[in-house]
N, C-alpha and C. Protein backbone atom coordinates (compact mmCIF):
# COMPACT_ATOMS: atom_id res chain seq x y z
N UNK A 1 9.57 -11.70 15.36
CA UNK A 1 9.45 -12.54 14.19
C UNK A 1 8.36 -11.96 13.28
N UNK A 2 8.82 -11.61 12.06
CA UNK A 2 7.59 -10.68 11.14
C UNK A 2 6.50 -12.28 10.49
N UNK A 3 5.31 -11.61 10.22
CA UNK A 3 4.60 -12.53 9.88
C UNK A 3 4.35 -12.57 8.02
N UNK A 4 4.11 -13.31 7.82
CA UNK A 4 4.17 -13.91 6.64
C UNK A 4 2.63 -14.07 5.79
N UNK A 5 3.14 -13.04 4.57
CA UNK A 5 1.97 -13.33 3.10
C UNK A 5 2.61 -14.05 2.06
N UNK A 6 1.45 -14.71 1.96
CA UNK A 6 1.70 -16.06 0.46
C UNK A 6 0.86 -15.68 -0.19
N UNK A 7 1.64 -14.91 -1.50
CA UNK A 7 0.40 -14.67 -2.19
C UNK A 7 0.24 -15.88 -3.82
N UNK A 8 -0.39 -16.08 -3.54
CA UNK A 8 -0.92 -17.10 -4.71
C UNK A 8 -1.51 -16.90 -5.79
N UNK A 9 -1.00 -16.10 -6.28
CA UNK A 9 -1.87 -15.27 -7.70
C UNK A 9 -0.33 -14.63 -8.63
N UNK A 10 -0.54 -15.33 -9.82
CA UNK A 10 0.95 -14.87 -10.54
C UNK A 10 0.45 -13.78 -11.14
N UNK A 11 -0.92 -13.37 -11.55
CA UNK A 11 -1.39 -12.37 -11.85
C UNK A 11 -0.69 -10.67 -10.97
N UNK A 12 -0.38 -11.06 -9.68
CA UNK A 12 -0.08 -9.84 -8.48
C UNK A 12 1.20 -10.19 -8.77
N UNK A 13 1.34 -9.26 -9.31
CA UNK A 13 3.13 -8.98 -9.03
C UNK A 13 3.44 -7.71 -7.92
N UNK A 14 3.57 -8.08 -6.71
CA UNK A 14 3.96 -6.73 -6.07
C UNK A 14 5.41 -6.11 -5.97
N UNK A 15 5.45 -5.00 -5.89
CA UNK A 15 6.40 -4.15 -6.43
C UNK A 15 7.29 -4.30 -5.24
N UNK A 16 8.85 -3.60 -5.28
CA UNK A 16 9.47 -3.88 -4.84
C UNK A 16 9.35 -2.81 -3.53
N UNK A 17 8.66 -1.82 -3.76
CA UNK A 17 8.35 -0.39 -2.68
C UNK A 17 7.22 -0.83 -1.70
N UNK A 18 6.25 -2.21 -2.27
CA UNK A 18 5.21 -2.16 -1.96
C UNK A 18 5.76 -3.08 -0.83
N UNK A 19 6.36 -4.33 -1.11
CA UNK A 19 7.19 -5.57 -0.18
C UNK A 19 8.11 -4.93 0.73
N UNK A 20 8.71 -3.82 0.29
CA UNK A 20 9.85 -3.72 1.53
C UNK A 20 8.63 -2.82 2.58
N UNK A 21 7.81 -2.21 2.27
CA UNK A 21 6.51 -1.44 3.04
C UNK A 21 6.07 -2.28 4.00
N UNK A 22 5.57 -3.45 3.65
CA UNK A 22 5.03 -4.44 3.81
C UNK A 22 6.10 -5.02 5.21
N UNK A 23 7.40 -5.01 4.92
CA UNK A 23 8.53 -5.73 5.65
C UNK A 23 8.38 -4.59 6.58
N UNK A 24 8.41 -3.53 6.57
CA UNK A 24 9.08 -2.54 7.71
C UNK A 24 7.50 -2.36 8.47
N UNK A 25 6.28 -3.23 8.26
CA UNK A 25 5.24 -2.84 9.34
C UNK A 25 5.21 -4.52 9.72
N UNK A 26 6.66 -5.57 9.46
CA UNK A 26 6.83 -6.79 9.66
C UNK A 26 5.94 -8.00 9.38
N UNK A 27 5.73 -7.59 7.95
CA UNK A 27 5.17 -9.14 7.12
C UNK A 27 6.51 -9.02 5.96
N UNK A 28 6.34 -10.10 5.91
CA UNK A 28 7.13 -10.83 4.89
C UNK A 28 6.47 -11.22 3.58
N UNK A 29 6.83 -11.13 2.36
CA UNK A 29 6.00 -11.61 1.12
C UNK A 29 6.39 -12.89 0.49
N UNK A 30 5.74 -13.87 0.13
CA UNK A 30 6.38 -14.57 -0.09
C UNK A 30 5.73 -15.21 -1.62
N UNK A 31 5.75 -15.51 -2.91
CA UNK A 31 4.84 -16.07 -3.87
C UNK A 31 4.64 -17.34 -4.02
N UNK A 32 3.69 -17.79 -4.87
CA UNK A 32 4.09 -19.27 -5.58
C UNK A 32 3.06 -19.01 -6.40
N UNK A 33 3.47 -19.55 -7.79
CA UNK A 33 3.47 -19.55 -8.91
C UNK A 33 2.14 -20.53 -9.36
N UNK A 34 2.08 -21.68 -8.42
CA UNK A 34 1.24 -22.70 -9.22
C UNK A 34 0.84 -23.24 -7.78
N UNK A 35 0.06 -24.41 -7.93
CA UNK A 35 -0.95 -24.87 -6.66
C UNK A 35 0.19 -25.95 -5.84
N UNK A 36 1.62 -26.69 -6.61
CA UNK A 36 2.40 -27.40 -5.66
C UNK A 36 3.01 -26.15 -4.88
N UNK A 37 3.71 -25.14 -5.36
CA UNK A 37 4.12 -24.04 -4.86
C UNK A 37 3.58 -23.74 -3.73
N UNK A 38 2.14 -23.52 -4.06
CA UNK A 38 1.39 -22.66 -2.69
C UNK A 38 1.06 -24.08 -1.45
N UNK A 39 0.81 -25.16 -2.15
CA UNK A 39 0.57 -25.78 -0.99
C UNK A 39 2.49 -26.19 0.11
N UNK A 40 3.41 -26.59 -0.66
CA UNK A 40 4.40 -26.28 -0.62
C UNK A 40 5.01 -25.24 0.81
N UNK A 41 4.91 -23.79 -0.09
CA UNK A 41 4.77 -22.72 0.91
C UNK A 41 3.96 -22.77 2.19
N UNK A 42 2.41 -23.15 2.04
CA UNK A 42 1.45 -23.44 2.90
C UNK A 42 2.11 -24.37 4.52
N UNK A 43 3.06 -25.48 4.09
CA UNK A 43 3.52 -26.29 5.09
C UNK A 43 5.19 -25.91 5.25
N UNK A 44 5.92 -25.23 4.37
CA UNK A 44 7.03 -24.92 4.91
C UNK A 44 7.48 -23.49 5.85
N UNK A 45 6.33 -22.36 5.51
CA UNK A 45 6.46 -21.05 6.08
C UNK A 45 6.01 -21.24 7.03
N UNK A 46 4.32 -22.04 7.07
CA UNK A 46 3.43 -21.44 8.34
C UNK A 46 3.36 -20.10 7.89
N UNK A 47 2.49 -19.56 6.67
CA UNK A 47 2.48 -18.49 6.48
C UNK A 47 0.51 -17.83 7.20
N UNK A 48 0.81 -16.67 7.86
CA UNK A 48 -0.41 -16.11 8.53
C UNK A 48 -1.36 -15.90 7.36
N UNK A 49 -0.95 -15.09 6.53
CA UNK A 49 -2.13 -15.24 5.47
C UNK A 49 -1.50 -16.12 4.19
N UNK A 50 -2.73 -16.15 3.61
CA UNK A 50 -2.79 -16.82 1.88
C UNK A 50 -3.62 -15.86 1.14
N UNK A 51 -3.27 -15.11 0.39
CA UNK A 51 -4.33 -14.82 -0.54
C UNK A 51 -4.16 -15.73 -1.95
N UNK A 52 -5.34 -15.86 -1.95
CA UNK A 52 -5.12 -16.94 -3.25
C UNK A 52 -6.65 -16.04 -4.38
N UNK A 53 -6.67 -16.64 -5.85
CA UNK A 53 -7.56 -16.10 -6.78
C UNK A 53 -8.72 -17.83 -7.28
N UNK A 54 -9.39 -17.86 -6.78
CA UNK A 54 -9.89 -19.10 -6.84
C UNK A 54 -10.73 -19.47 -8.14
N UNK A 55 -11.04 -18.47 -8.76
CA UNK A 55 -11.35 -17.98 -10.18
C UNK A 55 -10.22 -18.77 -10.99
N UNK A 56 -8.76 -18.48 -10.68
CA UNK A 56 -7.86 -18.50 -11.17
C UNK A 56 -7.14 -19.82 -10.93
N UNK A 57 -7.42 -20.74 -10.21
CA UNK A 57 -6.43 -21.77 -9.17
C UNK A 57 -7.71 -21.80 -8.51
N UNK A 58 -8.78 -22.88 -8.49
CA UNK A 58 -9.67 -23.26 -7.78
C UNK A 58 -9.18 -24.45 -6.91
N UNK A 59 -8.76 -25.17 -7.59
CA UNK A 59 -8.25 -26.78 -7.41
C UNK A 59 -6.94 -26.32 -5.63
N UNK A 60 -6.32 -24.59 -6.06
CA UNK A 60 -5.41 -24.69 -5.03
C UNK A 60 -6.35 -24.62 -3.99
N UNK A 61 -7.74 -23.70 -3.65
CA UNK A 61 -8.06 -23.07 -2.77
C UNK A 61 -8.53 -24.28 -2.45
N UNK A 62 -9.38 -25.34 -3.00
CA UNK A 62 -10.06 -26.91 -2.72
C UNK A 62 -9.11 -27.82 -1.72
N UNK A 63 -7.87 -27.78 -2.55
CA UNK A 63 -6.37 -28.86 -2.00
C UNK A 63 -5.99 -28.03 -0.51
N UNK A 64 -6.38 -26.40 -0.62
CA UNK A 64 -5.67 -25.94 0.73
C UNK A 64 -6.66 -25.62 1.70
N UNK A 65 -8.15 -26.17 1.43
CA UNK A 65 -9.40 -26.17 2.64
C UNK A 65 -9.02 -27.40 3.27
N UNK A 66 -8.76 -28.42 1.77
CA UNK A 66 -9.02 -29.95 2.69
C UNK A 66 -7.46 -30.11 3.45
N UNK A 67 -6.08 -29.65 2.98
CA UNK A 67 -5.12 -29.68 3.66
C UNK A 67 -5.11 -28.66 5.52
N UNK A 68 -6.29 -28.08 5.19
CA UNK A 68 -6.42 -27.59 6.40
C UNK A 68 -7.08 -28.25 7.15
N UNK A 69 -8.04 -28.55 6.78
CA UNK A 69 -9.48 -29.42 7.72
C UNK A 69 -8.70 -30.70 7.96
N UNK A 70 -7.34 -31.33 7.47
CA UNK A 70 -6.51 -32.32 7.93
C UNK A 70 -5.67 -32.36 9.40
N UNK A 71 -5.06 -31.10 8.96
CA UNK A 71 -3.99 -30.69 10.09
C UNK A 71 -3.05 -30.46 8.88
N UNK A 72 -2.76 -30.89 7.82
CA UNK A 72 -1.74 -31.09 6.85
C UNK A 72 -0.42 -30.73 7.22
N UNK A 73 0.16 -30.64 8.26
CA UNK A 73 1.52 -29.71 8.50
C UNK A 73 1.64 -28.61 9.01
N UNK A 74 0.36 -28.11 8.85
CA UNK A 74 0.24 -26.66 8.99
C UNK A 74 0.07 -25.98 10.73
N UNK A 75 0.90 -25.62 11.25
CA UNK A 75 1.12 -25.17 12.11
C UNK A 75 0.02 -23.76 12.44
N UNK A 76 -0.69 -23.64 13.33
CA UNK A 76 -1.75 -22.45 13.70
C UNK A 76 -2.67 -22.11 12.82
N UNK A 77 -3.29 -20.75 12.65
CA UNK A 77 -4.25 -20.45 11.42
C UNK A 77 -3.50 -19.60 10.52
N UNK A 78 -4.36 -20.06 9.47
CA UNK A 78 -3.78 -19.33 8.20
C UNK A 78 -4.95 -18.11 7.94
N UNK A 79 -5.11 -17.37 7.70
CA UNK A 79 -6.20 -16.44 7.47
C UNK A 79 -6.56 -16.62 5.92
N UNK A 80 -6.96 -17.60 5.50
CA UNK A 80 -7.48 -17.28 3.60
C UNK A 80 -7.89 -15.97 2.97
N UNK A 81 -7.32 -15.39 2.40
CA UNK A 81 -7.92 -14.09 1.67
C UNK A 81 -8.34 -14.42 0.04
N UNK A 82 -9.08 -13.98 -0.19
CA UNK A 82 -9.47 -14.47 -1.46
C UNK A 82 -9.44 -13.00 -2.41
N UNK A 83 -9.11 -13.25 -3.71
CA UNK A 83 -8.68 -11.93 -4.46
C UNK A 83 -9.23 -12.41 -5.69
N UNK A 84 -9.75 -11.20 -6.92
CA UNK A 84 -10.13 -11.82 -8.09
C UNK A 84 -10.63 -10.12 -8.66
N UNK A 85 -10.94 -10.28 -10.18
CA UNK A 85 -11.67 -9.19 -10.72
C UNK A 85 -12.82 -8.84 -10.28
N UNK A 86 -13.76 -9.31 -9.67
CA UNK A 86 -14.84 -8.70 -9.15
C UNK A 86 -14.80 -7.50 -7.71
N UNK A 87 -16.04 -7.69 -7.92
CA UNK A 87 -15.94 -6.47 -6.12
C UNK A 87 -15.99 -7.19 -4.90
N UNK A 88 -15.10 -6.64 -4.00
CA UNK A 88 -15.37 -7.36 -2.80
C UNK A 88 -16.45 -8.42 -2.14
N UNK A 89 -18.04 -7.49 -2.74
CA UNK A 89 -19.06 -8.34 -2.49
C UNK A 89 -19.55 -9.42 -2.92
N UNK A 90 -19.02 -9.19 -4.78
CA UNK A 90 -19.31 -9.89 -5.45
C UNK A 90 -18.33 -11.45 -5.37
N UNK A 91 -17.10 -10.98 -5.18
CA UNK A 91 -16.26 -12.04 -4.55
C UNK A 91 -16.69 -12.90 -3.41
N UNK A 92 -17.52 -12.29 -2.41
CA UNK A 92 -18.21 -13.32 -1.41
C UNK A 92 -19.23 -14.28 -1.64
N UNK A 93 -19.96 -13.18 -2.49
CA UNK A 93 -21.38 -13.42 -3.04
C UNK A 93 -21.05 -14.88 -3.80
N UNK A 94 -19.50 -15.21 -5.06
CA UNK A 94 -19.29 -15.84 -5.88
C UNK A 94 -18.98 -17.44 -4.48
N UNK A 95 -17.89 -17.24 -3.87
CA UNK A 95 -17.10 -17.83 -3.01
C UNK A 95 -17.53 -18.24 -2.14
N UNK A 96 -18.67 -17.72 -1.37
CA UNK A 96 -19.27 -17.68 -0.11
C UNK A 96 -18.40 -17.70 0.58
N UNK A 97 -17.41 -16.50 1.27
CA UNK A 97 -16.35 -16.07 1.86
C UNK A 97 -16.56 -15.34 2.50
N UNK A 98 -16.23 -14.76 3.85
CA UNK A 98 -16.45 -13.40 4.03
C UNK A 98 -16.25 -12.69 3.68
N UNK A 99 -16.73 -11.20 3.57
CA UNK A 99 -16.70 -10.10 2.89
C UNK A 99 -15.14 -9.47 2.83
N UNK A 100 -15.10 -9.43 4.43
CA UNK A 100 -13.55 -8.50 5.10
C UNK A 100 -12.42 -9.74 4.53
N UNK A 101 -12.78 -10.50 4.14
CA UNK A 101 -11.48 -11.54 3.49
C UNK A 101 -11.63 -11.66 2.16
N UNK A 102 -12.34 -10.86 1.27
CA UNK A 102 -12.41 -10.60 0.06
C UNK A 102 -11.64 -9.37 -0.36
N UNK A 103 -10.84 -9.53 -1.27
CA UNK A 103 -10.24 -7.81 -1.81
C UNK A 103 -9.93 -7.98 -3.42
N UNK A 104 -10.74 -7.03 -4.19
CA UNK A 104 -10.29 -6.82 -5.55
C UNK A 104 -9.38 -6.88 -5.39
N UNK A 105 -8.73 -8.00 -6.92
CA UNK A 105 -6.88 -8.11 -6.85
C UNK A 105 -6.92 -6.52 -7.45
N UNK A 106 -5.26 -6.39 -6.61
CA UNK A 106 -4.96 -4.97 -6.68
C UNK A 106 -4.25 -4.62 -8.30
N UNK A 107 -4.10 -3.54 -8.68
CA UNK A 107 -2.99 -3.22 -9.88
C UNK A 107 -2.16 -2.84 -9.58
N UNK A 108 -1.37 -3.93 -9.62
CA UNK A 108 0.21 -3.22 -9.30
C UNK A 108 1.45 -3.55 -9.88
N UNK A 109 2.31 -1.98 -10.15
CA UNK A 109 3.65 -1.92 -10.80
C UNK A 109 4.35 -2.49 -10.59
N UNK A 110 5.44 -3.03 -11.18
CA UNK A 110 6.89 -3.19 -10.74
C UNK A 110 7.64 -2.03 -10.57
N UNK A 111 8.58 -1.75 -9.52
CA UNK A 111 9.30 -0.96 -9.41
C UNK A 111 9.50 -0.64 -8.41
C-alpha cells in the first residue's frame, strides 16, 4: 500500500514527472486547494504527510493541530511539513517547527 502526500499549497504545482517519481518510490500525491479540502483530505486519505504553507493558510495549519490533538478521524500520524519562501531555518525560526520538517517551497514546472 503506497503512502500518501497532501500537499496543501496551490502555490506547488507538481509536475507530472515529479508525481509519477514520487508513485514509483510508492507515495501517492494528493492536493487541496483550500483549508475544507485539506482538512477533508486530512480524514478521508489518512494521508502520512501534509505539507502545508502556514504563511499562506494559517487558519488550515491551526484547524489541522487542533483536529489532531482531538483524534478528529484521523487514523495514525500525520508527519506536518511546513513549506514557505523563507529558508528552512528561517521557516522554524518563524513557526517554531522543526528544522528537518521545514523545506523551502520548491519551483516547480508543469510537465
Amino acid at each position: 500500500m503506497n503512502r500518501v502526500l497532501l500537499v496543501s499549497d496551490p502555490e506547488i504545482e507538481c509536475s507530472e514527472s515529479f508525481v509519477e517519481r514520487l508513485r514509483t518510490i510508492g507515495i501517492d500525491v494528493c492536493n487541496a486547494r483550500d483549508e475544507a479540502a485539506c482538512l477533508r483530505g486530512l480524514q478521508q486519505l489518512s494521508p502520512d504527510f501534509l505539507l502545508v504553507d502556514p504563511a499562506e493558510h494559517l487558519t488550515t495549519l491551526e484547524s489541522l493541530l487542533a483536529l489532531l490533538e482531538r483524534g478528529g478521524g484521523c487514523p495514525g500520524r500525520v508527519a506536518v511539513l511546513v513549506t514557505g519562501r523563507q529558508s528552512d531555518q528561517d521557516l522554524a525560526d518563524s513557526w517554531g517547527w522543526p528544522r528537518d520538517q521545514c523545506f523551502t517551497r520548491p519551483s516547480m514546472k508543469r510537465g
